[in-house]
Protein backbone atom coordinates (compact mmCIF):
# COMPACT_ATOMS: atom_id res chain seq x y z
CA UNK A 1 0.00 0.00 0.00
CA UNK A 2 1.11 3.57 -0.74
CA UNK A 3 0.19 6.52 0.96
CA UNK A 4 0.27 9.80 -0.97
CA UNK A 5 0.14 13.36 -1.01
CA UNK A 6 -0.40 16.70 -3.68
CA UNK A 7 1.55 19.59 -2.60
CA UNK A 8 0.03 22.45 -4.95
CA UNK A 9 2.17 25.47 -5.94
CA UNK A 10 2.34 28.42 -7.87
CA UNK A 11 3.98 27.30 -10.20
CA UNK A 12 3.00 23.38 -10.26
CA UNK A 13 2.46 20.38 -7.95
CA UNK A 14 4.64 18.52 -6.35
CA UNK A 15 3.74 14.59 -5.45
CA UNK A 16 5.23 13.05 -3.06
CA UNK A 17 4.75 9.03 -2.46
CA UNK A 18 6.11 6.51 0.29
CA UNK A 19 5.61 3.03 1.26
CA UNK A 20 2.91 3.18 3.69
CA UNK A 21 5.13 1.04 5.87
CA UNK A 22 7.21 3.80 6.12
CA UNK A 23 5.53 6.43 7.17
CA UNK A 24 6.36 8.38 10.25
CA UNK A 25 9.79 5.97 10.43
CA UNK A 26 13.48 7.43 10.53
CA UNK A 27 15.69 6.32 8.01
CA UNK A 28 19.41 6.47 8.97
CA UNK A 29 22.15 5.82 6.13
CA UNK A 30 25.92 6.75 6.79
CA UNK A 31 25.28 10.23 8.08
CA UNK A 32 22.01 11.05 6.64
CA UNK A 33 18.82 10.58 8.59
CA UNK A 34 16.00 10.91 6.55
CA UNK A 35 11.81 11.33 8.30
CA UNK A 36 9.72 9.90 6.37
CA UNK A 37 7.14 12.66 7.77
CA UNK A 38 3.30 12.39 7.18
CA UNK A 39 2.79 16.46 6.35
CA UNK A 40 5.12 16.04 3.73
CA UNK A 41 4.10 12.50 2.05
CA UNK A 42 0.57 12.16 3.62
CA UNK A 43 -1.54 9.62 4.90
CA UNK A 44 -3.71 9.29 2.13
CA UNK A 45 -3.78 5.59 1.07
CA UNK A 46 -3.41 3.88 -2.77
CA UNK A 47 -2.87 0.87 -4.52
CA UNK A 48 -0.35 1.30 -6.95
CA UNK A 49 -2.85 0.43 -9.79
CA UNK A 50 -4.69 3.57 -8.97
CA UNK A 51 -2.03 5.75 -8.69
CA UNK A 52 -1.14 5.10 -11.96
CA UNK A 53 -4.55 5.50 -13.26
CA UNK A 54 -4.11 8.95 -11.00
CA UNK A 55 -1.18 10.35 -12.78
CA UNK A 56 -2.33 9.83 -16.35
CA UNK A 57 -3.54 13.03 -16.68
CA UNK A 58 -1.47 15.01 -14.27
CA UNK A 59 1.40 17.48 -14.78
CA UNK A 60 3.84 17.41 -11.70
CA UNK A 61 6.43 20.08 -11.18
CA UNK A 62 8.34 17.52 -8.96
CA UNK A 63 7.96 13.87 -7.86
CA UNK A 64 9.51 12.22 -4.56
CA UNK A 65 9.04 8.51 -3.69
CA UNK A 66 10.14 6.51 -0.98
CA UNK A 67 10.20 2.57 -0.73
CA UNK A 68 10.38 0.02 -2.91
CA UNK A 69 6.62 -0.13 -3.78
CA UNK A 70 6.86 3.86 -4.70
CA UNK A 71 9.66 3.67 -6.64
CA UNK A 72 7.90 1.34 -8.25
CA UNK A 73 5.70 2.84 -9.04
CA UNK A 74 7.50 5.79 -10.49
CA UNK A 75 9.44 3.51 -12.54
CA UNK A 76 6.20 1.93 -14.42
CA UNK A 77 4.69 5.64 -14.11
CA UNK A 78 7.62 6.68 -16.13
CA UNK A 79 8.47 9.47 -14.04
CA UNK A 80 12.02 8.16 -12.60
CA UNK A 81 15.04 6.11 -14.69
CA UNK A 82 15.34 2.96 -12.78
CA UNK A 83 18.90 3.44 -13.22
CA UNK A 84 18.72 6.83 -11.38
CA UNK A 85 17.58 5.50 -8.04
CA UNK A 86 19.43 6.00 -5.11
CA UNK A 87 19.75 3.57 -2.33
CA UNK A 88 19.70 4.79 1.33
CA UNK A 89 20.92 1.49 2.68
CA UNK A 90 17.81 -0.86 1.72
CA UNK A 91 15.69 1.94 1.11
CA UNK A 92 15.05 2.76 -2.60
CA UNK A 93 14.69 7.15 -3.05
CA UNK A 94 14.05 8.87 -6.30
CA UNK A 95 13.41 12.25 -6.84
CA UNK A 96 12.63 14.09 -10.66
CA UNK A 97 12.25 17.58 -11.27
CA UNK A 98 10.84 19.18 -14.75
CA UNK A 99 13.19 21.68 -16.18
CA UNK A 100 11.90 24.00 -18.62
């Protein structure tokens, strides 16, 4: 299960996705510590399935997914490279920004 959330901007939206799993959880690699906090990837939940269906028709300034089952999802989504995924120990990140 993911959870999910739309940050709207000015200038675009920004989605954010985790593995529901992770939510609220501290992620520590090497030096980094990463929150996986709720205000900033929600609570909302999805299947993966309808996430896709979600983003169809959606323009995203930026997309940030954490967890294997999100970056999964951004991988079949076609919004990340699988071969631009970073690993934060066993944790799969990827993060995309349109440049115009």
């Amino acid at each position: 299960m993911l959870c999910y959330k739309v940050h709207k901007g000015k200038f675009g939206n920004v989605l954010a996705v985790a593995d529901c799993d992770l939510i609220g959880k501290k992620i520590k690699f090497n030096e980094l510590s990463i929150l996986v906090n709720p205000r900033f990837y929600g609570e909302t939940k999805a299947t993966k399935e309808w996430l896709l269906n979600y983003v169809k028709d959606k323009w995203f300034l930026s997309v940030n997914l954490i967890g294997e089952e999100a970056v999964s999802f951004g991988v079949e989504a076609n919004l990340i490279d699988k071969d631009k995924v970073l690993m934060l120990g066993k944790i799969p990140h990827a993060h995309c920004v349109l440049v115009f």
